[in-house]
C-alpha atoms as a PDB file:
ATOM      1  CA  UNK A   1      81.413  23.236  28.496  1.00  0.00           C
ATOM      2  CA  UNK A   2      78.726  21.354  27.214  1.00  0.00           C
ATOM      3  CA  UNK A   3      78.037  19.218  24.452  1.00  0.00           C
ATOM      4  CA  UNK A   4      76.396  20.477  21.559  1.00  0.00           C
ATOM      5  CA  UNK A   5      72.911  18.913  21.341  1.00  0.00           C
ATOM      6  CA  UNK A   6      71.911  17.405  18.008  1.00  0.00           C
ATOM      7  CA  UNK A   7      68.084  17.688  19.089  1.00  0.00           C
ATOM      8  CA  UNK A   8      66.765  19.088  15.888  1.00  0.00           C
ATOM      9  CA  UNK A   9      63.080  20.426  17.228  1.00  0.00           C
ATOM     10  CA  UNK A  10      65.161  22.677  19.551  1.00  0.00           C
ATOM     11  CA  UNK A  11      67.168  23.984  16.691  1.00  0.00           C
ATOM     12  CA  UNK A  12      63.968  24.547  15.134  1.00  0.00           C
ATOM     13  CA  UNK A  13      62.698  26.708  17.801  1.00  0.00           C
ATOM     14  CA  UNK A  14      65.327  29.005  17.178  1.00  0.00           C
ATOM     15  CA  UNK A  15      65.064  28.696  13.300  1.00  0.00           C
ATOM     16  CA  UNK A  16      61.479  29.786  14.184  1.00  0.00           C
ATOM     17  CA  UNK A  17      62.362  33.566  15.723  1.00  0.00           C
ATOM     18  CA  UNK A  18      65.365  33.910  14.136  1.00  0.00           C
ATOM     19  CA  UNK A  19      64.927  37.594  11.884  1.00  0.00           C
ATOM     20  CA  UNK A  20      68.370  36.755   9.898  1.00  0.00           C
ATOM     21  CA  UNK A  21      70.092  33.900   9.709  1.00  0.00           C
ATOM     22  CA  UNK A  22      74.219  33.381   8.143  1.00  0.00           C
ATOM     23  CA  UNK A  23      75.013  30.259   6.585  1.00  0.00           C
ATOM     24  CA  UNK A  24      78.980  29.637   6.381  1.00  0.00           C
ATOM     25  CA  UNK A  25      79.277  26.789   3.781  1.00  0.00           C
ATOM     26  CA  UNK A  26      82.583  25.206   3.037  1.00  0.00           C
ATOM     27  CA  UNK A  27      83.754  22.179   0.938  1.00  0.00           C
ATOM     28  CA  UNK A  28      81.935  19.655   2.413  1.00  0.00           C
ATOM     29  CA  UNK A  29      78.713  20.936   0.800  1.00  0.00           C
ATOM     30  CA  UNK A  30      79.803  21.134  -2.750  1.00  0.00           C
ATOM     31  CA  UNK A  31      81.542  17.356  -2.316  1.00  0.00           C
ATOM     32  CA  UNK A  32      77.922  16.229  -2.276  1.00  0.00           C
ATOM     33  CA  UNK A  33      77.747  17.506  -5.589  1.00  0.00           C
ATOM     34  CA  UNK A  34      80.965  15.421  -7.396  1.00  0.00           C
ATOM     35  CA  UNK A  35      82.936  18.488  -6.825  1.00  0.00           C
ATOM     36  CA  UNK A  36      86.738  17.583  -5.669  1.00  0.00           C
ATOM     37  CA  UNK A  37      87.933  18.781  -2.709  1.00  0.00           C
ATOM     38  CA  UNK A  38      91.550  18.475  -3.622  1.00  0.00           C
ATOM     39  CA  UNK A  39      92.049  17.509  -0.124  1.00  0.00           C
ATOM     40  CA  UNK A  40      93.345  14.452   1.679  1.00  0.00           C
ATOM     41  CA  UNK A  41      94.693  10.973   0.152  1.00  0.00           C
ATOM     42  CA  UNK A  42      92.584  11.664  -2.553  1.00  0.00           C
ATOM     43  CA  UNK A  43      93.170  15.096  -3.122  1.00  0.00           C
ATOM     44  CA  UNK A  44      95.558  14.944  -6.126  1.00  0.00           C
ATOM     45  CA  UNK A  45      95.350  16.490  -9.583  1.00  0.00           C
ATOM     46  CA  UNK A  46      97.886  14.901 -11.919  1.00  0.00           C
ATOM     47  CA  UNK A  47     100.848  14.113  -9.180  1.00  0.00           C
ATOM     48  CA  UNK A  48     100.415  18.054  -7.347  1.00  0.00           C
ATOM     49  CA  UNK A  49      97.900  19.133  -4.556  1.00  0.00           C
ATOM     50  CA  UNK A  50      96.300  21.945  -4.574  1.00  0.00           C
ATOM     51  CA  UNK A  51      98.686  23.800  -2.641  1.00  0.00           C
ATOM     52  CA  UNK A  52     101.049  23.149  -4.955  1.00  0.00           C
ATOM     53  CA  UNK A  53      99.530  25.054  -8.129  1.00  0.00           C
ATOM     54  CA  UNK A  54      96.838  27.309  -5.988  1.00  0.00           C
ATOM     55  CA  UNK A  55      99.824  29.933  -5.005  1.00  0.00           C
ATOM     56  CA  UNK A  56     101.029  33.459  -6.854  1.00  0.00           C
ATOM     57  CA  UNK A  57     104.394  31.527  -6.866  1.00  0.00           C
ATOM     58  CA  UNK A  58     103.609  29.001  -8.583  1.00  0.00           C
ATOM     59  CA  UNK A  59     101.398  30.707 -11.063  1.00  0.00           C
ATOM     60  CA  UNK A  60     104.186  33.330 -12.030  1.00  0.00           C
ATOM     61  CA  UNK A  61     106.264  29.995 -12.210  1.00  0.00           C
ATOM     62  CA  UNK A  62     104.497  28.194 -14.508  1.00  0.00           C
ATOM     63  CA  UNK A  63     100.989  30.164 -15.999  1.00  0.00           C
ATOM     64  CA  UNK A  64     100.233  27.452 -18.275  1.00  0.00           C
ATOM     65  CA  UNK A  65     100.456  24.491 -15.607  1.00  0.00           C
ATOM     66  CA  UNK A  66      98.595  26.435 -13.475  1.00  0.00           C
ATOM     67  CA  UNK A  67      95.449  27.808 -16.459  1.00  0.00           C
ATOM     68  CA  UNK A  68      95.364  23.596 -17.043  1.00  0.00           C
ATOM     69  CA  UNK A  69      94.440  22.781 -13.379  1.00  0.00           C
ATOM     70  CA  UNK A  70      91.479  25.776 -12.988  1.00  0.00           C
ATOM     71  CA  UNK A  71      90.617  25.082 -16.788  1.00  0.00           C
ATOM     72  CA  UNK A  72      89.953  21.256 -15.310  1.00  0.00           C
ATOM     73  CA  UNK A  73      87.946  22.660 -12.732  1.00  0.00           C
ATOM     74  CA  UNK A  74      85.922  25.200 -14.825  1.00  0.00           C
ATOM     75  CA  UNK A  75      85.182  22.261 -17.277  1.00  0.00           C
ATOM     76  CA  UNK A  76      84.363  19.417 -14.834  1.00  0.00           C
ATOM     77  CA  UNK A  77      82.209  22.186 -13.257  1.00  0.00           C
ATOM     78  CA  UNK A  78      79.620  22.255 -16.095  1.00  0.00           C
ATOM     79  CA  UNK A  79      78.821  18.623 -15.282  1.00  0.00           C
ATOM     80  CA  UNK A  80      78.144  19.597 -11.754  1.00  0.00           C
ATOM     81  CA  UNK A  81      74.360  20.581 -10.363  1.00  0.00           C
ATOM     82  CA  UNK A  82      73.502  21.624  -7.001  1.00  0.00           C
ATOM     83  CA  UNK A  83      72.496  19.279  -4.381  1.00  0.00           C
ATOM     84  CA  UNK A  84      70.032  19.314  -1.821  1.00  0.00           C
ATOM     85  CA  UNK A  85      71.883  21.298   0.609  1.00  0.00           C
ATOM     86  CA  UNK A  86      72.493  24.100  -2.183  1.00  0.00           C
ATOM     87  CA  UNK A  87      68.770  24.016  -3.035  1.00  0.00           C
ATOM     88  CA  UNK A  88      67.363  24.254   1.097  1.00  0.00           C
ATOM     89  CA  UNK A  89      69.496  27.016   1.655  1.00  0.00           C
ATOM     90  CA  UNK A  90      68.233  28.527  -1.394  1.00  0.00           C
ATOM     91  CA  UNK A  91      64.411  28.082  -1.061  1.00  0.00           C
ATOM     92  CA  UNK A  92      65.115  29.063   2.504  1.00  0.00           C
ATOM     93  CA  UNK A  93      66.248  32.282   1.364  1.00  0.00           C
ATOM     94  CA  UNK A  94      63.427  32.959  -0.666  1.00  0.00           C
ATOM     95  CA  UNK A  95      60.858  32.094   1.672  1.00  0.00           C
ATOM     96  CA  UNK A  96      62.200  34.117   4.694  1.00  0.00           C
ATOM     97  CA  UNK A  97      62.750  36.997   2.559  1.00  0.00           C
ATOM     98  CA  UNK A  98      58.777  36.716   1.558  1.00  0.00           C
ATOM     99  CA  UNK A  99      58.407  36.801   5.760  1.00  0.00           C
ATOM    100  CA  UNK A 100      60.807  39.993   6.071  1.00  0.00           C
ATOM    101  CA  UNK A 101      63.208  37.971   7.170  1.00  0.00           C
ATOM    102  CA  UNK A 102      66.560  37.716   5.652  1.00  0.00           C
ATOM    103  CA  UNK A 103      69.377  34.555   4.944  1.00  0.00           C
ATOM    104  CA  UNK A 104      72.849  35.580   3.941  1.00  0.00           C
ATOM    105  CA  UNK A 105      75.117  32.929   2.746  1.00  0.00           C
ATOM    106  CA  UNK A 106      79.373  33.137   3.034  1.00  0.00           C
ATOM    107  CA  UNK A 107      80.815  30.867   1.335  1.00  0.00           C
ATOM    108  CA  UNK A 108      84.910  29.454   0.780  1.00  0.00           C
ATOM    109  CA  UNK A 109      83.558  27.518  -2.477  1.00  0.00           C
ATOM    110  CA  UNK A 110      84.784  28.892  -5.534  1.00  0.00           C
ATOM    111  CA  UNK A 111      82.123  26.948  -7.882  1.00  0.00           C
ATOM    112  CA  UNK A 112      79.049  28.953  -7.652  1.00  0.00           C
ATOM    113  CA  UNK A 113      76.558  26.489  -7.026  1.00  0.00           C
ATOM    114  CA  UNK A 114      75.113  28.560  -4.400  1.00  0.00           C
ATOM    115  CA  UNK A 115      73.713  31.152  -7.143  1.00  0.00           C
ATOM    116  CA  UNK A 116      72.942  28.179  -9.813  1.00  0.00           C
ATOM    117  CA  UNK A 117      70.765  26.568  -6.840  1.00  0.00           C
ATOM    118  CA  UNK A 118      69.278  29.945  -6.352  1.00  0.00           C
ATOM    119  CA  UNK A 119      70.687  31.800  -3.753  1.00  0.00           C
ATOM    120  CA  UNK A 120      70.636  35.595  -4.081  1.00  0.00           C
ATOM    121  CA  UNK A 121      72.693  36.595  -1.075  1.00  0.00           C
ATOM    122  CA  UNK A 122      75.930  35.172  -1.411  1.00  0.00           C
ATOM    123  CA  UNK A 123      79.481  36.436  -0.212  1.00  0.00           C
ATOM    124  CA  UNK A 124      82.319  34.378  -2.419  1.00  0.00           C
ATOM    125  CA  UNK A 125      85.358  34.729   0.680  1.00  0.00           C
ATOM    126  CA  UNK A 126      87.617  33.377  -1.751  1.00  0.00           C
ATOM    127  CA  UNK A 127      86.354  34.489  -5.199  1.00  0.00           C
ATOM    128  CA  UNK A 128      85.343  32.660  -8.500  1.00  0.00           C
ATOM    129  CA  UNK A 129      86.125  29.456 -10.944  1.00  0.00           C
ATOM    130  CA  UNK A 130      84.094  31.596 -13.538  1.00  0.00           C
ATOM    131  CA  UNK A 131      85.357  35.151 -13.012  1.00  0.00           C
ATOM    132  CA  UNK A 132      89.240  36.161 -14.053  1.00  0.00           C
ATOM    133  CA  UNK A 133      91.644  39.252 -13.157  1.00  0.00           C
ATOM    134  CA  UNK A 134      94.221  41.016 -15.399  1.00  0.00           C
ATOM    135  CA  UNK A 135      97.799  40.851 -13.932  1.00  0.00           C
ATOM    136  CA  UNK A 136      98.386  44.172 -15.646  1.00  0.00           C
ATOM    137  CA  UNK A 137      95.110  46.581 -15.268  1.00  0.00           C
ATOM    138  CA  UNK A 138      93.485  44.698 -12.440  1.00  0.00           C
ATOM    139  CA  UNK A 139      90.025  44.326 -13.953  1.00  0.00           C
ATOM    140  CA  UNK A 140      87.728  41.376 -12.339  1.00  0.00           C
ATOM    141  CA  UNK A 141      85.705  40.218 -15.123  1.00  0.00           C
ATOM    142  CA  UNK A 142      82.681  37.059 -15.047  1.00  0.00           C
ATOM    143  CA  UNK A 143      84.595  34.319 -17.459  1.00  0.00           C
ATOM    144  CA  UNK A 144      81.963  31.501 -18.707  1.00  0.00           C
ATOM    145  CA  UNK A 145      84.029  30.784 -21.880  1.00  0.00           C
ATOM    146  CA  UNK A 146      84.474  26.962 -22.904  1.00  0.00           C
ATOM    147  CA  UNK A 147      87.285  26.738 -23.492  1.00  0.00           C
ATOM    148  CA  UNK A 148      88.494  30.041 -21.154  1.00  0.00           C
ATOM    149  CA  UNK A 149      90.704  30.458 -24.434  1.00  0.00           C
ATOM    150  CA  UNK A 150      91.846  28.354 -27.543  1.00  0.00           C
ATOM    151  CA  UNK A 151      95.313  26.587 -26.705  1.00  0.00           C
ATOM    152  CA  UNK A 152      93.375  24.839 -23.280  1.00  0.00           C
ATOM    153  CA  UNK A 153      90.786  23.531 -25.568  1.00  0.00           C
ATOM    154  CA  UNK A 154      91.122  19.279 -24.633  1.00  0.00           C
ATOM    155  CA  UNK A 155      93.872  20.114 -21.749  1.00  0.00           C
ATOM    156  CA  UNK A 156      93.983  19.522 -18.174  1.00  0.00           C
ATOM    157  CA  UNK A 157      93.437  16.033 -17.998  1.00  0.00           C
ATOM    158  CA  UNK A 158      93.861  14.887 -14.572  1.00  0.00           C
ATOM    159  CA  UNK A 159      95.520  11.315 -15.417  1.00  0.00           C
ATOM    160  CA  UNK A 160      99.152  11.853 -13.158  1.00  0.00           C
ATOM    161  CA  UNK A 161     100.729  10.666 -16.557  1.00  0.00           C
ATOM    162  CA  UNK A 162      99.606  13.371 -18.330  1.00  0.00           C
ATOM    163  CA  UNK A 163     102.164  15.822 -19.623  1.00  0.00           C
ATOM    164  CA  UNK A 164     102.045  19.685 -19.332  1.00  0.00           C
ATOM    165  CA  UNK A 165     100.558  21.331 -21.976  1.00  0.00           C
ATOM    166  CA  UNK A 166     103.367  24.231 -21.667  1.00  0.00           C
ATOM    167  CA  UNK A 167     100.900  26.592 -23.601  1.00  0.00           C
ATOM    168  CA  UNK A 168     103.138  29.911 -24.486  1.00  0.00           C
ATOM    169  CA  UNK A 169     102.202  32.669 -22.306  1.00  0.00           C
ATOM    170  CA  UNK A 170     101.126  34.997 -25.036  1.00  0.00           C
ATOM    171  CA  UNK A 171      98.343  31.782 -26.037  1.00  0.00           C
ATOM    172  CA  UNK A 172      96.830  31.748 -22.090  1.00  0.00           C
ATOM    173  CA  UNK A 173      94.120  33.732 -21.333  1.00  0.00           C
ATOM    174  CA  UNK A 174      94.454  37.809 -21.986  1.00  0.00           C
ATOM    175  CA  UNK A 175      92.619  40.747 -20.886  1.00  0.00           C
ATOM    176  CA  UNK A 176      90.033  41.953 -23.746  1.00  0.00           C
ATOM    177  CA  UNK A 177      89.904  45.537 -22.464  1.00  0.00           C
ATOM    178  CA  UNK A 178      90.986  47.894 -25.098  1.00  0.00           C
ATOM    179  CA  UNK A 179      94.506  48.171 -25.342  1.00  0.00           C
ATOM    180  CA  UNK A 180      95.489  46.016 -22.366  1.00  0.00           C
ATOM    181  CA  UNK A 181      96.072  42.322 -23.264  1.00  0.00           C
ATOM    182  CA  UNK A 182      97.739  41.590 -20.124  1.00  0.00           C
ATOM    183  CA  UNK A 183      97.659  37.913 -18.942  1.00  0.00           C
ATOM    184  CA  UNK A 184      94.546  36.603 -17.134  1.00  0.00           C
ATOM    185  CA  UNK A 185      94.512  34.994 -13.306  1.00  0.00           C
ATOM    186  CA  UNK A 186      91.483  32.676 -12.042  1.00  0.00           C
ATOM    187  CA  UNK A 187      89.997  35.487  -9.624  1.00  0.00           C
ATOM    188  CA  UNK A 188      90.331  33.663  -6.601  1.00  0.00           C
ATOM    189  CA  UNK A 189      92.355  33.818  -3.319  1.00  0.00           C
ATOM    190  CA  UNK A 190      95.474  31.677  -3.724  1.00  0.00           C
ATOM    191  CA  UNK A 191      97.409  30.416  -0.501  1.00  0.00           C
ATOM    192  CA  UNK A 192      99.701  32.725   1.116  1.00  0.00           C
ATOM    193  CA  UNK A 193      96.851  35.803  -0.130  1.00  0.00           C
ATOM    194  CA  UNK A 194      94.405  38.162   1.683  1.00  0.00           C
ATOM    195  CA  UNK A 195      90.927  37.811   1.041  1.00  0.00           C
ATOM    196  CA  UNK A 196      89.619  40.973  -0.536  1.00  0.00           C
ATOM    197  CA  UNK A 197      88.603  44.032   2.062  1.00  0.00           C
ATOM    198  CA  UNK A 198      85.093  44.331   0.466  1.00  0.00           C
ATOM    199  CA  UNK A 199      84.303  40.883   0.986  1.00  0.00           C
ATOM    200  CA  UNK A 200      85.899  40.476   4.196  1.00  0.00           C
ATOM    201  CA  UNK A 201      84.196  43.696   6.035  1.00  0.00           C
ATOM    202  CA  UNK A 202      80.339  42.748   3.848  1.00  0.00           C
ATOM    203  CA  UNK A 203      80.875  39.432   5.965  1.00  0.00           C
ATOM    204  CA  UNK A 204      81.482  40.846   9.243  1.00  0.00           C
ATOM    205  CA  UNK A 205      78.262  43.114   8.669  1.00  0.00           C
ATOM    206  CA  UNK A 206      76.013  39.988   8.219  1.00  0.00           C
ATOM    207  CA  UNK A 207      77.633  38.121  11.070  1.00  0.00           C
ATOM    208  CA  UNK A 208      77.277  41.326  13.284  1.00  0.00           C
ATOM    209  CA  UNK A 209      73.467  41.396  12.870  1.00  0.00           C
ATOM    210  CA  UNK A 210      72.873  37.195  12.555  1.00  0.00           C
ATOM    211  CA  UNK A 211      70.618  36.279  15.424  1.00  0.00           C
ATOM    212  CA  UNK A 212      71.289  32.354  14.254  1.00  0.00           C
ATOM    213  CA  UNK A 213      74.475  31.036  12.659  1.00  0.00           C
ATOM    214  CA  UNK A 214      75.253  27.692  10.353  1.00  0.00           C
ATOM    215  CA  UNK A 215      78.019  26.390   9.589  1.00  0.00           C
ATOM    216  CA  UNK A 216      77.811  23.884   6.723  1.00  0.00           C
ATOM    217  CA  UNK A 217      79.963  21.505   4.964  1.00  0.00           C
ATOM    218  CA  UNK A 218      83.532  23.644   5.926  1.00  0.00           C
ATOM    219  CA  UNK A 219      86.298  21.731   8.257  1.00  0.00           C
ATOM    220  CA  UNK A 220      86.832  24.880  10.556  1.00  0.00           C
ATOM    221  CA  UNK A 221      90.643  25.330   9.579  1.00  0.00           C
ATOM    222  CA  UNK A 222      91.138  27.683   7.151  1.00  0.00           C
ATOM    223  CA  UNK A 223      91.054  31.004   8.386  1.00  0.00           C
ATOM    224  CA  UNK A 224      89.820  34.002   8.622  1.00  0.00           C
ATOM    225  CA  UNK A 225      86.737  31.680   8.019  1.00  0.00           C
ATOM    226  CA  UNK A 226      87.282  29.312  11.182  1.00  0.00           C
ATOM    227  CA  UNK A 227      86.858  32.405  13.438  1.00  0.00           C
ATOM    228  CA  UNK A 228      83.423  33.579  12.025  1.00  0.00           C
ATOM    229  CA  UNK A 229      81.166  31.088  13.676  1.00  0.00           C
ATOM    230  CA  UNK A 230      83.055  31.199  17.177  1.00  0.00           C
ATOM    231  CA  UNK A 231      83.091  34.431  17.741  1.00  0.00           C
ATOM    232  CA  UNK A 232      79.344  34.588  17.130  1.00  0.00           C
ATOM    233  CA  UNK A 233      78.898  31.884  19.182  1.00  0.00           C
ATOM    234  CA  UNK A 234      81.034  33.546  21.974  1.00  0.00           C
ATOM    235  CA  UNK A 235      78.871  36.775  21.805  1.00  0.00           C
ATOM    236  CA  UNK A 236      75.455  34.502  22.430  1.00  0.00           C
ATOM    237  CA  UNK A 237      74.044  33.958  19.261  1.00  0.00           C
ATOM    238  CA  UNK A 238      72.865  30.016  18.676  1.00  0.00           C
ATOM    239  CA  UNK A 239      75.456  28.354  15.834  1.00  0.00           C
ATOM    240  CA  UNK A 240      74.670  25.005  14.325  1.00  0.00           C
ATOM    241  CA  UNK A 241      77.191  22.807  13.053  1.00  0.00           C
ATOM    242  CA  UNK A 242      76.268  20.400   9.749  1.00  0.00           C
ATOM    243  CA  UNK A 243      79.072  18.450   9.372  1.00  0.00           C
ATOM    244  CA  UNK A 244      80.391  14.574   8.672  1.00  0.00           C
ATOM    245  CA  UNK A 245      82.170  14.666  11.668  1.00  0.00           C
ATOM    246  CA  UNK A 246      83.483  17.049  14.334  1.00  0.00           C
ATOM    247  CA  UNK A 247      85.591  19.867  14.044  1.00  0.00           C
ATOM    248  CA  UNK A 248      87.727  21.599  16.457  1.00  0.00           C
ATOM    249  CA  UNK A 249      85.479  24.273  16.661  1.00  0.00           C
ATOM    250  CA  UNK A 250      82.457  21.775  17.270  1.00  0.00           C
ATOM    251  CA  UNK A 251      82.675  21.983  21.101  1.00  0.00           C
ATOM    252  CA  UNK A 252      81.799  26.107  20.788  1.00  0.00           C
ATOM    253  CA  UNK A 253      78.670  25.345  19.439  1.00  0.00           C
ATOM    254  CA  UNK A 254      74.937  24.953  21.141  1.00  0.00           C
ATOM    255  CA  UNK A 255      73.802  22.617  17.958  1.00  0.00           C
ATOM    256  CA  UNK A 256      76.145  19.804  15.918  1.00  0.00           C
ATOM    257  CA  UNK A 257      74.119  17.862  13.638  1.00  0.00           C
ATOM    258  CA  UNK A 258      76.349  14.508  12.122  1.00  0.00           C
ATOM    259  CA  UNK A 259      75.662  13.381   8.391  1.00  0.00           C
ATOM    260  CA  UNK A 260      75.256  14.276   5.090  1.00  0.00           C
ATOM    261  CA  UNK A 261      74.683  18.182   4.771  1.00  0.00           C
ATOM    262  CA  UNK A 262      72.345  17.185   1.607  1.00  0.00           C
ATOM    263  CA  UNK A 263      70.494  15.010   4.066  1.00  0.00           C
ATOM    264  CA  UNK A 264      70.505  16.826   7.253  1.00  0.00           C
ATOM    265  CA  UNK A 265      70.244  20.823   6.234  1.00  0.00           C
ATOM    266  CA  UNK A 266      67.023  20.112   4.267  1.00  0.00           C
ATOM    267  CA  UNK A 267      65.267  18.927   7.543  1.00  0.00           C
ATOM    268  CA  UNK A 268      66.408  21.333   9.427  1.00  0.00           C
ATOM    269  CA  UNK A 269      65.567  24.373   7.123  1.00  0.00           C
ATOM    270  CA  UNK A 270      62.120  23.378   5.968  1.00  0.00           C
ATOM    271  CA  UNK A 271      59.100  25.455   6.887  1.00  0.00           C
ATOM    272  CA  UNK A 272      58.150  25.595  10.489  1.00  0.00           C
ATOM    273  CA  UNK A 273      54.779  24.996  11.997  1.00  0.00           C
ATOM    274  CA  UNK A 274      54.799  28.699  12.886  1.00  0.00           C
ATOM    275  CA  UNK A 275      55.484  30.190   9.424  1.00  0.00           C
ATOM    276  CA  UNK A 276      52.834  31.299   7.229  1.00  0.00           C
ATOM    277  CA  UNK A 277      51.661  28.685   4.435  1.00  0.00           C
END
C-alpha cells in the first residue's frame, strides 16, 4: 500500500470538485484551543483520569464527585475560544454552502466550539458539556447555567489535594420539568455506553454521500469513530488525515498532512483558484 502523500495542491484538486465534504474532528483540534484532553501523563484531574469519573458506575457511585469534574469542564470552558481550525472549517461551510455545495462536521468533542466558531452542520457523536439528561424522565435539555446549580458554585478545583465537595444528592443538579425533580446527568456518552441511534445513523448518511473525507485532530482509537474514515476510504472516496503524528489508521489514507491542525487545515480549506470570488 502506499504512502499517503502530504502534497497539499493535489489535495486541493480534490477539495476543488468535491460536492460534500465530512470533517471527523477529534481532541486534537480542541487541544489547540487550551481545552484538556484528559489523556496521557498529563491527563489527570485531581488524582483520577477520565475514565475513572466518565462511567454510569462511577456516577451512580459518587454524583457529586462526578457533577465537580464536568462542572470544571463547563467552567474552564467559558475561557475557551475557537481556534483556527474551528474557524476554517466553519467559513468553509459557509462558503460551499453559498456554491451548493455542502460540509458536514462529526465530531467526538463534547465542548461545542464547532457551533461557537460557526459551524451549522454539526453531529455531537458523544453529546454535550452544556446540555444535561434527567435520570428519572429522560429529558435532554441545553444547560448554560454558571454555576449548573448552587452547591458547585467555587468547586471542582483540579489541585490533586483538593477534597470532594460531597454535595448531597438532593443539592446536585435536578430536572425543572413540572413535577419531576429527578437528578441531572452531563448528556454525554460515558465509557462502557452506546452512542445514541439518531446520531449514529445521521452520521452514516453524511459519510454515505461524502465524495471527500477529513479527519482532524482525533487519534483513530475510539470507536465506532475510528471506523468512519476507513471504510470511506475503502469504498474510494479521497480521506485526508490532519494530525500531529500518525495514527494506525494513517496508512488507509490517500492524504496525511503532519502539524498543527490550526496551522495546517486553514491552508488546506481556503478558497480555491476555481471557486467563485
Amino acid at each position: 500500500m502506499a504512502r499517503p502523500s502530504s502534497n497539499l495542491a493535489k489535495f486541493r484538486k480534490e477539495f476543488a470538485k468535491a460536492k460534500h465534504v465530512v470533517i471527523i474532528t477529534g481532541a486534537g483540534v480542541s487541544a489547540e484551543s487550551g481545552v484538556p484532553t484528559f489523556r496521557g501523563a498529563g491527563g489527570f484531574w485531581r488524582k483520577y483520569q477520565s475514565q475513572d469519573l466518565a462511567t454510569p458506575q462511577a456516577f451512580s457511585r459518587d454524583p457529586s464527585l462526578v457533577w465537580e469534574f464536568y462542572h470544571y469542564r463547563r467552567e474552564l470552558m467559558r475561557s475557551k475560544m475557537p481556534n483556527a481550525a474551528h474557524l476554517a472549517i466553519a467559513e468553509c461551510e459557509a462558503r460551499l454552502g453559498q456554491q451548493g455545495r455542502s460540509v458536514a462536521v462529526i465530531t467526538q468533542n463534547i465542548d461545542e466550539l464547532h457551533f461557537r466558531a460557526g459551524s451549522k452542520n454539526v453531529l455531537e457523536l458523544h453529546g454535550s458539556l452544556f446540555k444535561t439528561r434527567c435520570m428519572t424522565c429522560g429529558e435532554v435539555a441545553v444547560n448554560n447555567k454558571s454555576p449548573i446549580c448552587p452547591a458547585l458554585e467555587g468547586k471542582g478545583a483540579p489541585d490533586p489535594k483538593a477534597k470532594s465537595a460531597a454535595i448531597p444528592v438532593e443539592d446536585l443538579p435536578r430536572c425543572e420539568r413540572r413535577g419531576c425533580n429527578g437528578l441531572l446527568r452531563p448528556h454525554v456518552v460515558w465509557f462502557g455506553e452506546t452512542l445514541d441511534s439518531d446520531v449514529l445513523t445521521a452520521a452514516e448518511r453524511e459519510l454515505d454521500k461524502c465524495d471527500l473525507c477529513l479527519v482532524v485532530g482525533t487519534s483513530s482509537v475510539v470507536y465506532p469513530a475510528a471506523m468512519f474514515a476507513p471504510q470511506v476510504a475503502a469504498a474510494g472516496v479521497p480521506v485526508a488525515e490532519f494530525n500531529m503524528e500518525c495514527t494506525p489508521a494513517t496508512d488507509r489514507f490517500q492524504f496525511h498532512f503532519e502539524g498543527p491542525c490550526g496551522v495546517t487545515l486553514p491552508r488546506a480549506l481556503a478558497r480555491h483558484e476555481s471557486e467563485a470570488p
